[in-house]
PDB file of N, CA and C in Angstrom:
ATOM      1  N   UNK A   1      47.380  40.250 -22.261  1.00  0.00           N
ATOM      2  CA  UNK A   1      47.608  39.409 -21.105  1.00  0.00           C
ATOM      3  C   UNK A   1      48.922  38.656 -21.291  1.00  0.00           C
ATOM      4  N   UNK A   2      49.866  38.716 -20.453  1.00  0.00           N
ATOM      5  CA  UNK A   2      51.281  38.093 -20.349  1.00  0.00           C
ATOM      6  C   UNK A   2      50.736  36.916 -19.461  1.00  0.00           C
ATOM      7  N   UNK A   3      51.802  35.448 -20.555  1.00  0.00           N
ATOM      8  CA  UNK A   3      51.788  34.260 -20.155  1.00  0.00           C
ATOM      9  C   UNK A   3      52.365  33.929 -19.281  1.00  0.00           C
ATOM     10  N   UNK A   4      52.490  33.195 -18.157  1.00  0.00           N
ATOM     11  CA  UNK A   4      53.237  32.609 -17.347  1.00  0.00           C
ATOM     12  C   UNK A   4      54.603  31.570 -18.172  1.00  0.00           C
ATOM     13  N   UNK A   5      55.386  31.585 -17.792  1.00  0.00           N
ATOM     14  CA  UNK A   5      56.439  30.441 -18.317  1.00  0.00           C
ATOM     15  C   UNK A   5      56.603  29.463 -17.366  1.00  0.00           C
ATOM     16  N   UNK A   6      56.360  28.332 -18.177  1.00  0.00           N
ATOM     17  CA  UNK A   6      56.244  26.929 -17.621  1.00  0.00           C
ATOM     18  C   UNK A   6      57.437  25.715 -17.925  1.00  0.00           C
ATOM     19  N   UNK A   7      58.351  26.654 -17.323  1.00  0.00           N
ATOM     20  CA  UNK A   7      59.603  25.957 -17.627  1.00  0.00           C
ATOM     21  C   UNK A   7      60.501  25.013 -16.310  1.00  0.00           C
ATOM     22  N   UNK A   8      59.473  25.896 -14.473  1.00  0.00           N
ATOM     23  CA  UNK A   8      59.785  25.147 -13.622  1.00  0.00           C
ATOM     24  C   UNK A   8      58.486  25.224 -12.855  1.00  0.00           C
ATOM     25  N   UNK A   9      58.660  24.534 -11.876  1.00  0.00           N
ATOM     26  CA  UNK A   9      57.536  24.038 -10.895  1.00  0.00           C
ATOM     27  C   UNK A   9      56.992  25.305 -10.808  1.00  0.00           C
ATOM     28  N   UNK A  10      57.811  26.616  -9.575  1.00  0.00           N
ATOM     29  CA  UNK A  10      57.192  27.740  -9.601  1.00  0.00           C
ATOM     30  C   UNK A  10      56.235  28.477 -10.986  1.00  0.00           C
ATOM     31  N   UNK A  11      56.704  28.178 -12.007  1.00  0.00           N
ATOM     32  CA  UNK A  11      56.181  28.655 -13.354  1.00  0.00           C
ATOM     33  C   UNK A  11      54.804  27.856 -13.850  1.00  0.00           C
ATOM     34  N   UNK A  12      55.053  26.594 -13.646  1.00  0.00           N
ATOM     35  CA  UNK A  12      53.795  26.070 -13.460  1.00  0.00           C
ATOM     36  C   UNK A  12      52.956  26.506 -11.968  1.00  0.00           C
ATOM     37  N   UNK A  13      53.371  26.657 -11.215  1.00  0.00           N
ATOM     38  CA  UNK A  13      52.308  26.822 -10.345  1.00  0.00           C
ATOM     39  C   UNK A  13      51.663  28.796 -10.490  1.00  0.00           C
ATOM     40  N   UNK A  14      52.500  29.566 -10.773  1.00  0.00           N
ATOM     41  CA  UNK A  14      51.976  30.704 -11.248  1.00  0.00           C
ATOM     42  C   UNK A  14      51.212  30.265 -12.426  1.00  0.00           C
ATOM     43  N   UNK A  15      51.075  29.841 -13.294  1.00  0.00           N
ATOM     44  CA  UNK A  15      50.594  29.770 -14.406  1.00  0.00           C
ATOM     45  C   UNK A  15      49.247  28.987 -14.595  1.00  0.00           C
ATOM     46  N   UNK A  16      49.129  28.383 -13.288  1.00  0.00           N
ATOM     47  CA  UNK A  16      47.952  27.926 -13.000  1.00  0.00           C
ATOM     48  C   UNK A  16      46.958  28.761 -12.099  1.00  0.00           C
ATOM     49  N   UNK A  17      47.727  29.304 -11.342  1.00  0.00           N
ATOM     50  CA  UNK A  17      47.179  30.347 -10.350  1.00  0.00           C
ATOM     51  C   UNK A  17      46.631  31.234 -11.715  1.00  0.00           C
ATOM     52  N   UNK A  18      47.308  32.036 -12.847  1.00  0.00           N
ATOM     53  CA  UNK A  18      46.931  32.929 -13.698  1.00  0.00           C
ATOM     54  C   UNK A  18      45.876  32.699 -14.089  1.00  0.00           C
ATOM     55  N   UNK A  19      45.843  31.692 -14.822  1.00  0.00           N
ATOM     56  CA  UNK A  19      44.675  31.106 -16.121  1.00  0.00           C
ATOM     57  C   UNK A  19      43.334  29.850 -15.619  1.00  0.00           C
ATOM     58  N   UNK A  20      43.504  29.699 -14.092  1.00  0.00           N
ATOM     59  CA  UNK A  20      42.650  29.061 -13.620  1.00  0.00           C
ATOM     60  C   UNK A  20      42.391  29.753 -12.830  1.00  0.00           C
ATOM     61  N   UNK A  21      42.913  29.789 -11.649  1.00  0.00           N
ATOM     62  CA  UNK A  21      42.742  30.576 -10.303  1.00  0.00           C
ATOM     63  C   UNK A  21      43.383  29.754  -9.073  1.00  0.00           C
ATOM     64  N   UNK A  22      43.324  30.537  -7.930  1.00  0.00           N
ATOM     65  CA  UNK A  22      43.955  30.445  -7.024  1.00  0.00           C
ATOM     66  C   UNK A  22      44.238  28.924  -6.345  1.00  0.00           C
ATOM     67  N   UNK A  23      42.688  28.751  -6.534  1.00  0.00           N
ATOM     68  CA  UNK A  23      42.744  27.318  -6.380  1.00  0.00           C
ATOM     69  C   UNK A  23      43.231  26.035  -6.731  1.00  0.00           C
ATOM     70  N   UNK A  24      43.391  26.458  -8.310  1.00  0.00           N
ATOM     71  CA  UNK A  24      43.961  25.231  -8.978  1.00  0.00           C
ATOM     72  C   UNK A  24      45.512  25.288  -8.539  1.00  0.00           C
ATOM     73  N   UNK A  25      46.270  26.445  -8.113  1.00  0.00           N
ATOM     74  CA  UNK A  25      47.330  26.341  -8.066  1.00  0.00           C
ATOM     75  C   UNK A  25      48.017  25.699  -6.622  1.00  0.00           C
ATOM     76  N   UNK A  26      47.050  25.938  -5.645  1.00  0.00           N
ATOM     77  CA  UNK A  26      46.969  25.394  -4.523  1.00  0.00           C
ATOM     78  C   UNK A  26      46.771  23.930  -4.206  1.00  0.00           C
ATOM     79  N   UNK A  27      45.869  23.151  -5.621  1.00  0.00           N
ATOM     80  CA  UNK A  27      45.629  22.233  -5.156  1.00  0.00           C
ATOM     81  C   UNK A  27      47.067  21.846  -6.371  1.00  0.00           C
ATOM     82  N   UNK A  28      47.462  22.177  -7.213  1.00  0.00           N
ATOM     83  CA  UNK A  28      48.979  21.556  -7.877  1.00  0.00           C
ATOM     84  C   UNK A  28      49.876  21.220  -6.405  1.00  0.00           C
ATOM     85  N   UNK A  29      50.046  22.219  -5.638  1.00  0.00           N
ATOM     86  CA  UNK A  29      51.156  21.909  -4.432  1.00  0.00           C
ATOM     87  C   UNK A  29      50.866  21.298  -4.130  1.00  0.00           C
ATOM     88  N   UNK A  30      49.529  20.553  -3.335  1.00  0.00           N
ATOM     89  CA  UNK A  30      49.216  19.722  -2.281  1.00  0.00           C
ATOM     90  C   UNK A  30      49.693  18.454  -3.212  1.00  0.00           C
ATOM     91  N   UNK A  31      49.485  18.493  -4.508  1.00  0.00           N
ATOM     92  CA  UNK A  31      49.773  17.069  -5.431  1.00  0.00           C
ATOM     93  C   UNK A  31      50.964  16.908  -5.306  1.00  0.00           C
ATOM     94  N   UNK A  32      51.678  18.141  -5.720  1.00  0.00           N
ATOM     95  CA  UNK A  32      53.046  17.737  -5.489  1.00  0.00           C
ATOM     96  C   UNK A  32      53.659  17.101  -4.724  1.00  0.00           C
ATOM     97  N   UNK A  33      53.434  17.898  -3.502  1.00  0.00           N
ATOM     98  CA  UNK A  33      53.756  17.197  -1.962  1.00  0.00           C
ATOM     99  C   UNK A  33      53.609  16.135  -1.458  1.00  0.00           C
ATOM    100  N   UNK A  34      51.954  15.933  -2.078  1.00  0.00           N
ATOM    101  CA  UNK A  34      51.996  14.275  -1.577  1.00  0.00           C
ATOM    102  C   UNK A  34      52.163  13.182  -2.652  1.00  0.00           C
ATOM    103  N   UNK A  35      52.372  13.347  -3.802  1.00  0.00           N
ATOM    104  CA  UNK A  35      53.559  12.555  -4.771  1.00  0.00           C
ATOM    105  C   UNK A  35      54.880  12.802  -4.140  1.00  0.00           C
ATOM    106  N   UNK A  36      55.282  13.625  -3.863  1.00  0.00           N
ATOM    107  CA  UNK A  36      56.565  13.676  -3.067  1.00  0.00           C
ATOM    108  C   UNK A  36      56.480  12.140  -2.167  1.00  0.00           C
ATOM    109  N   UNK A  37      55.402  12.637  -1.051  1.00  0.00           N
ATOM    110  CA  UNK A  37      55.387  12.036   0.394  1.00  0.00           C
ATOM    111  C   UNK A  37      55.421  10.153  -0.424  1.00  0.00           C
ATOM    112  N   UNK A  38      54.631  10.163  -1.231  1.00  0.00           N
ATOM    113  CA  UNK A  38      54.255   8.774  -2.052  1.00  0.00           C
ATOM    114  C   UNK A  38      55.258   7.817  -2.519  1.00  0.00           C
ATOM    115  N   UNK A  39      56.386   9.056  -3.194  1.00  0.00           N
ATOM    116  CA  UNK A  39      57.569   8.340  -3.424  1.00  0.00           C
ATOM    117  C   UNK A  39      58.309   7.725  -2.355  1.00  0.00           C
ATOM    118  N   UNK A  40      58.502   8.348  -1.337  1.00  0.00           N
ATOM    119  CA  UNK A  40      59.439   8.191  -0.258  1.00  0.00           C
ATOM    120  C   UNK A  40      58.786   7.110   0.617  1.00  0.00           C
ATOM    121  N   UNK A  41      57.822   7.392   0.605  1.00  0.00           N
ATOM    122  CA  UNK A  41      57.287   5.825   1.253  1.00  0.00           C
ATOM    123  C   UNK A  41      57.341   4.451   0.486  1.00  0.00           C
ATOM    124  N   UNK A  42      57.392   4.447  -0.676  1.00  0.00           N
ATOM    125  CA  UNK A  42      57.699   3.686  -2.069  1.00  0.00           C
ATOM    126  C   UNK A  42      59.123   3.279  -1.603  1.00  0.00           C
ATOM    127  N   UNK A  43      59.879   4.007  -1.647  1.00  0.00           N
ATOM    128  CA  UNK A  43      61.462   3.887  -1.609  1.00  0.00           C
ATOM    129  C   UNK A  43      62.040   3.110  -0.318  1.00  0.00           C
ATOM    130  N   UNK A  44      61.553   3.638   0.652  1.00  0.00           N
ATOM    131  CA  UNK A  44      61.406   3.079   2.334  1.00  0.00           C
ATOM    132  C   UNK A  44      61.136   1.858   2.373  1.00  0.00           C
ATOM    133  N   UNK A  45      59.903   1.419   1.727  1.00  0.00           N
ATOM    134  CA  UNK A  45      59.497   0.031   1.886  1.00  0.00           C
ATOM    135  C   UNK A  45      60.103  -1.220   0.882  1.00  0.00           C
ATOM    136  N   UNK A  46      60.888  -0.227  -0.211  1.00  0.00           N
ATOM    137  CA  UNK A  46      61.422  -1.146  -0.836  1.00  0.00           C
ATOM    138  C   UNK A  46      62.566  -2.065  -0.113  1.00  0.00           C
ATOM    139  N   UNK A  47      63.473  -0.611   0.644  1.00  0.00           N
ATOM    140  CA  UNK A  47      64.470  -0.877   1.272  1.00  0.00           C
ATOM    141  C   UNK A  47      64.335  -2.172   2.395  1.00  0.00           C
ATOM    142  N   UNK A  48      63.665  -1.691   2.952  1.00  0.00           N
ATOM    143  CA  UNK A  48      63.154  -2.251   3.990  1.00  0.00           C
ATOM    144  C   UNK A  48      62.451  -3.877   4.512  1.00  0.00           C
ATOM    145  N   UNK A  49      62.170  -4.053   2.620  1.00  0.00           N
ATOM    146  CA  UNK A  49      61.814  -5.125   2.257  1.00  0.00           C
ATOM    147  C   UNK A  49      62.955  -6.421   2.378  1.00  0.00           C
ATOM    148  N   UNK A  50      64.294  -5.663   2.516  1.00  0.00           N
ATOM    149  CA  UNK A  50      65.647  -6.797   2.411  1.00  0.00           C
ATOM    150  C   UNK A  50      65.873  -7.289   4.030  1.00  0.00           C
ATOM    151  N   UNK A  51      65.082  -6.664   4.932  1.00  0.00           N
ATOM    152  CA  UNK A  51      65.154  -7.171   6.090  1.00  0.00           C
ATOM    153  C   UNK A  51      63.791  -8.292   6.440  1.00  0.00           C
ATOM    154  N   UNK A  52      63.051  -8.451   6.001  1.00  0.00           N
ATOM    155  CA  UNK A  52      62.067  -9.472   5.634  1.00  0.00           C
ATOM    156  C   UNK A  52      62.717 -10.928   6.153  1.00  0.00           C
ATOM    157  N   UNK A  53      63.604 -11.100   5.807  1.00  0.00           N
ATOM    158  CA  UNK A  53      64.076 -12.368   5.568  1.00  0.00           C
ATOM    159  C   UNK A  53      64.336 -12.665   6.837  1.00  0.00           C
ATOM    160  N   UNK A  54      65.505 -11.854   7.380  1.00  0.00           N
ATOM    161  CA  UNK A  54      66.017 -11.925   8.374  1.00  0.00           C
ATOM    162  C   UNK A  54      64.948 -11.981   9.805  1.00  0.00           C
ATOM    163  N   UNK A  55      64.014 -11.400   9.380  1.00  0.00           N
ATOM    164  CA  UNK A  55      62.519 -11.688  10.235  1.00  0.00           C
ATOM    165  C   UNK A  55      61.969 -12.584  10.492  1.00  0.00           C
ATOM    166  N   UNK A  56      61.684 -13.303   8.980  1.00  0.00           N
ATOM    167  CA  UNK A  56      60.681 -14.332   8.586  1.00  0.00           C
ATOM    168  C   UNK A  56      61.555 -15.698   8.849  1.00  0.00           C
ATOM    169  N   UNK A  57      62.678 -16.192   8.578  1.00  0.00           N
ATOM    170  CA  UNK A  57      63.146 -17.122   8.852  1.00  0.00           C
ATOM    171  C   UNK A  57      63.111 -17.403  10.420  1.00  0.00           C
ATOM    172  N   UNK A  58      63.717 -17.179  11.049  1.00  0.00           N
ATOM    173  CA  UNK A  58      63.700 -17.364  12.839  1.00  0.00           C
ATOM    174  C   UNK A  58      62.288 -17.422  13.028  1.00  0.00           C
ATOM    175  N   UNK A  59      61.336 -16.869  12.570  1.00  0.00           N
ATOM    176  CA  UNK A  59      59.913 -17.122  12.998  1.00  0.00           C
ATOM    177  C   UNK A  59      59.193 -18.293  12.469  1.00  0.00           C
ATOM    178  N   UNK A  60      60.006 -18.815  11.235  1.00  0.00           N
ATOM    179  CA  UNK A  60      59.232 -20.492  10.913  1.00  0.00           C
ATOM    180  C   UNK A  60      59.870 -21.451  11.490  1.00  0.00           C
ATOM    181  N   UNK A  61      61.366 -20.674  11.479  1.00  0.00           N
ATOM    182  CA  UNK A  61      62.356 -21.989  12.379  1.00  0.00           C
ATOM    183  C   UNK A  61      61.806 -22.079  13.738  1.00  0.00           C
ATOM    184  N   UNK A  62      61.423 -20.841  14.633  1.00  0.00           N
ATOM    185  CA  UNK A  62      61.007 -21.038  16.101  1.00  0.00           C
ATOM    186  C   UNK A  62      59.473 -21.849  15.793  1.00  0.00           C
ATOM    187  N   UNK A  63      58.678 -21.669  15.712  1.00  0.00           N
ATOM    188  CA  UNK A  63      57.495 -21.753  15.448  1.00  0.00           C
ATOM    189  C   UNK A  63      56.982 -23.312  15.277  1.00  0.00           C
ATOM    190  N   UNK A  64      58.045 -23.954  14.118  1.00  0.00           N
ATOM    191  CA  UNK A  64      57.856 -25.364  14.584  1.00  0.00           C
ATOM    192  C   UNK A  64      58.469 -26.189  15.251  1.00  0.00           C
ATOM    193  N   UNK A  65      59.386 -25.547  16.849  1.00  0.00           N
ATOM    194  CA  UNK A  65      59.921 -26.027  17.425  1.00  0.00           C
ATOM    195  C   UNK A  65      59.050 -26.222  18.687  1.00  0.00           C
ATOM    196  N   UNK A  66      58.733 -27.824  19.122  1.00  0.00           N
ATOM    197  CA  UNK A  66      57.422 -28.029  20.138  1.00  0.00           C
ATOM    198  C   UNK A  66      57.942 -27.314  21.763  1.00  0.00           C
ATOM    199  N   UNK A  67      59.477 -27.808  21.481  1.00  0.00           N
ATOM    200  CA  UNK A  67      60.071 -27.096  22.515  1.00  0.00           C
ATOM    201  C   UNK A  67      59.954 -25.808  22.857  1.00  0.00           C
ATOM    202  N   UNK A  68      60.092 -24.875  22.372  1.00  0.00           N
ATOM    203  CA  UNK A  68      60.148 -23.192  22.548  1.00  0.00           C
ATOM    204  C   UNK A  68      58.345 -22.544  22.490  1.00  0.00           C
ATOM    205  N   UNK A  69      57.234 -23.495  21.427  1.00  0.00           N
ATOM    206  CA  UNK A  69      55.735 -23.024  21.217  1.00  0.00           C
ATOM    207  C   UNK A  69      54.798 -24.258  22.539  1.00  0.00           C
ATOM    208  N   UNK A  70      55.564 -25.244  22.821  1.00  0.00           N
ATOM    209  CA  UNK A  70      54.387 -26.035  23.759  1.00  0.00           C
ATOM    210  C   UNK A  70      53.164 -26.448  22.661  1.00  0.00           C
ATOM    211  N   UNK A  71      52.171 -26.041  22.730  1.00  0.00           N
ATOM    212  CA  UNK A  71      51.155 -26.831  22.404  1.00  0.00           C
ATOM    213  C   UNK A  71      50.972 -25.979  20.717  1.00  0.00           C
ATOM    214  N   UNK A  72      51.418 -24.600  21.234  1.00  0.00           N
ATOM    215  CA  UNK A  72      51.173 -23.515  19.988  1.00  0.00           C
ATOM    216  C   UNK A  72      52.228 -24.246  18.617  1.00  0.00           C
ATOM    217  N   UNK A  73      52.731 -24.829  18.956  1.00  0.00           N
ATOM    218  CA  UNK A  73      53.515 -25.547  17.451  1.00  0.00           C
ATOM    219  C   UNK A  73      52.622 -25.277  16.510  1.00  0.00           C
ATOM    220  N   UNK A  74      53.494 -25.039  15.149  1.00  0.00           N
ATOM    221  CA  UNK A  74      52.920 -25.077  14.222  1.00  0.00           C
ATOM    222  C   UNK A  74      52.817 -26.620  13.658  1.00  0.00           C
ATOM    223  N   UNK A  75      51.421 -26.815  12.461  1.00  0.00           N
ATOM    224  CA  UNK A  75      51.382 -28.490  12.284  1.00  0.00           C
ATOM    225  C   UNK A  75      52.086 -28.419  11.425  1.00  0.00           C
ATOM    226  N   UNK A  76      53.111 -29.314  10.642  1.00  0.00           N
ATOM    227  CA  UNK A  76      54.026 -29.738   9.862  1.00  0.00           C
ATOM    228  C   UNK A  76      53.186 -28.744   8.858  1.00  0.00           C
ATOM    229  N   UNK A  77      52.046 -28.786   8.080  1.00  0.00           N
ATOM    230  CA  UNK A  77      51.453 -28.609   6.696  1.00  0.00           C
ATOM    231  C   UNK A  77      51.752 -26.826   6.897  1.00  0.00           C
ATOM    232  N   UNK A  78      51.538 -26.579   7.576  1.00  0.00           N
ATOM    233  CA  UNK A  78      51.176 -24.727   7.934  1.00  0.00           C
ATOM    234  C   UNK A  78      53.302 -24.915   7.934  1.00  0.00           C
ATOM    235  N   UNK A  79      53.989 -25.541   8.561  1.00  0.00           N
ATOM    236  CA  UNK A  79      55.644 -25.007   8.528  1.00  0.00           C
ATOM    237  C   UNK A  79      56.045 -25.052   6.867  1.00  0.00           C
ATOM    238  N   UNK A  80      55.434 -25.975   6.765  1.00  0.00           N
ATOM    239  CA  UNK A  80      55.785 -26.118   4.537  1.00  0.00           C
ATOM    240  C   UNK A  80      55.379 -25.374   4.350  1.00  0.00           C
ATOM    241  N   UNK A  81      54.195 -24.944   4.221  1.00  0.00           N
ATOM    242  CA  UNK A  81      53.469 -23.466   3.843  1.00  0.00           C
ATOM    243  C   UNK A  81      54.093 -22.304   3.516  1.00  0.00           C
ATOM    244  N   UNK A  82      54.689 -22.264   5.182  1.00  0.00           N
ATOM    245  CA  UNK A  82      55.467 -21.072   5.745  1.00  0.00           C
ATOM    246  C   UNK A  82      56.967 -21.275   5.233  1.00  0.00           C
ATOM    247  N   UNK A  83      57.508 -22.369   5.270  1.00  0.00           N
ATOM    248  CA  UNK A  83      59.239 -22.277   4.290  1.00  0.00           C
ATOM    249  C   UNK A  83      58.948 -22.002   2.780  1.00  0.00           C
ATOM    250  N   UNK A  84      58.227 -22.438   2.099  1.00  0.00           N
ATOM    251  CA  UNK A  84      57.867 -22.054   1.032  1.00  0.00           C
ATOM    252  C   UNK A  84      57.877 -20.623   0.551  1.00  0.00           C
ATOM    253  N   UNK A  85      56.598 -20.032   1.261  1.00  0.00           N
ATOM    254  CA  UNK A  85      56.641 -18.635   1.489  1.00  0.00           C
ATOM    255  C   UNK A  85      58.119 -17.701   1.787  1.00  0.00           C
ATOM    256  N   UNK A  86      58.642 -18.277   2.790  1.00  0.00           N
ATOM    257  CA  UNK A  86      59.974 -17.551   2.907  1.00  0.00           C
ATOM    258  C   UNK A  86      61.151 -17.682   2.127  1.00  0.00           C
ATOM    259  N   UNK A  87      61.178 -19.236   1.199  1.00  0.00           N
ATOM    260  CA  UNK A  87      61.682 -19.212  -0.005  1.00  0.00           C
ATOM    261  C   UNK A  87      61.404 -18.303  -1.152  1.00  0.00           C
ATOM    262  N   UNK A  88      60.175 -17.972  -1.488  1.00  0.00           N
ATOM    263  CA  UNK A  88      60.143 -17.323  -2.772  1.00  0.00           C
ATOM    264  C   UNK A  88      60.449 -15.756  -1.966  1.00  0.00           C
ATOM    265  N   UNK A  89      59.879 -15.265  -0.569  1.00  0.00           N
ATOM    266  CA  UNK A  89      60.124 -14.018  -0.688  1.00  0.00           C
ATOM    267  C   UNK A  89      62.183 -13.525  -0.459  1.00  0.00           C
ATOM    268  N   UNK A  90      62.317 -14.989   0.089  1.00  0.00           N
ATOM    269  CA  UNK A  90      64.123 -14.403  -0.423  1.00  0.00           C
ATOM    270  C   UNK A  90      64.497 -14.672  -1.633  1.00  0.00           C
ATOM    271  N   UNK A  91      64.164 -15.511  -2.408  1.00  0.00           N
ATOM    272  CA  UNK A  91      63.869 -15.592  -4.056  1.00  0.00           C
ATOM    273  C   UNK A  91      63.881 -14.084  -4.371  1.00  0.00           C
ATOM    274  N   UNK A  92      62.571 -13.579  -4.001  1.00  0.00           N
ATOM    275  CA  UNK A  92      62.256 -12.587  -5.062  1.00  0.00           C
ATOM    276  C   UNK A  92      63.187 -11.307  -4.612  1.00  0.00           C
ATOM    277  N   UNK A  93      63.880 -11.127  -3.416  1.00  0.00           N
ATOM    278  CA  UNK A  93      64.569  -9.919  -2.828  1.00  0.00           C
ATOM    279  C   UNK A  93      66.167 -10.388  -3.314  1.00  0.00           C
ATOM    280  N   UNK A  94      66.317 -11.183  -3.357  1.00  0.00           N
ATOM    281  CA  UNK A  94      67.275 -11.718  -4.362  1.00  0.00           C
ATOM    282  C   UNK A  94      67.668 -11.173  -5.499  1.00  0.00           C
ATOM    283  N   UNK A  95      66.465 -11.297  -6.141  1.00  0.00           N
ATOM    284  CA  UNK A  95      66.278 -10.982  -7.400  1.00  0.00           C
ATOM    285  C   UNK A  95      66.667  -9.160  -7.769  1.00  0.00           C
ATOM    286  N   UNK A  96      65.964  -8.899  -6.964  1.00  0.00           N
ATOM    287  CA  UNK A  96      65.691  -7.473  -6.724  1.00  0.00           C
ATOM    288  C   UNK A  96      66.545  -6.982  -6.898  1.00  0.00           C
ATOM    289  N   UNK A  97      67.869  -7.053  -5.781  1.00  0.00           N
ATOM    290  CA  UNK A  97      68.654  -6.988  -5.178  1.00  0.00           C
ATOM    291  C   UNK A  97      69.946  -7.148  -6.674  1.00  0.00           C
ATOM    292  N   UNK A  98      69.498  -8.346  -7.096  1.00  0.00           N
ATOM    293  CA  UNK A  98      71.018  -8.769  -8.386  1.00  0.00           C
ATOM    294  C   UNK A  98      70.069  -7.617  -9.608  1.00  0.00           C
ATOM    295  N   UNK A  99      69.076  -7.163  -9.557  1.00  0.00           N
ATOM    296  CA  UNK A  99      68.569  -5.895 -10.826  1.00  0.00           C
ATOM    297  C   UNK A  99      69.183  -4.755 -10.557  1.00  0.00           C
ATOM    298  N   UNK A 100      68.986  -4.413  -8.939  1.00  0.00           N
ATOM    299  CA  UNK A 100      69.909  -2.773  -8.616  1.00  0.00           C
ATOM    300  C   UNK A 100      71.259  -2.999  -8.927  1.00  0.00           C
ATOM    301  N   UNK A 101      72.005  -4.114  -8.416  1.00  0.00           N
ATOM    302  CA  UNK A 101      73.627  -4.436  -8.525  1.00  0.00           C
ATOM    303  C   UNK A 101      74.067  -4.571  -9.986  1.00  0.00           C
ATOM    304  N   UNK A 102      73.397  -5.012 -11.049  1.00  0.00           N
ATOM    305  CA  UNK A 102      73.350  -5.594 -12.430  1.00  0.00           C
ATOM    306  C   UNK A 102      72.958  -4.448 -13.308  1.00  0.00           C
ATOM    307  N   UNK A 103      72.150  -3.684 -12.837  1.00  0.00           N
ATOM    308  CA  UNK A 103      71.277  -2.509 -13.904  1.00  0.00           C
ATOM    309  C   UNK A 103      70.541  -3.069 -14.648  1.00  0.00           C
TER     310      UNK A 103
END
């Protein structure tokens, strides 16, 4: 019986198809693919995460303005809450941000 060589993806996936069966090799792709799909959504949301800010600020600044919410104002304790919150999450994208630029 000749071994499969498992030196690339295709080689692993024959080589599983060989010595397991059809199935196992079928279900290697679907893993693959959706570790693929897993990363890229990983990567997306990281990105995506640097626009946060630009979101979240205008929405605590509007929010406790009685003028623009009427009665919906936020109460002083819930706007601290909420600057707080939007401090550490530009804090932490900050951060982020000087690790990719820095290495």
């Amino acid at each position: 019986m000749q071994r499969a060589v498992a030196d690339s993806l295709e080689g692993v996936h024959a080589g599983l198809g060989e010595t397991i069966g059809t199935t196992a090799g079928f279900g290697f792709a679907i893993a693959l693919l959706v570790s693929g799909l897993a990363s890229t959504s990983v990567g997306t949301q990281v990105i995506l995460s640097f626009g946060i800010p630009f979101a979240l600020i205008p929405v605590v600044a509007f929010t406790r303005r009685r003028d623009l919410m009427g009665n919906l104002v936020n109460h002083p304790l819930t706007t601290a809450a909420a600057s707080l919150m939007a401090v550490l999450v530009v804090a932490l994208n900050a951060f982020l941000l000087w690790q990719v630029v820095a290495g």
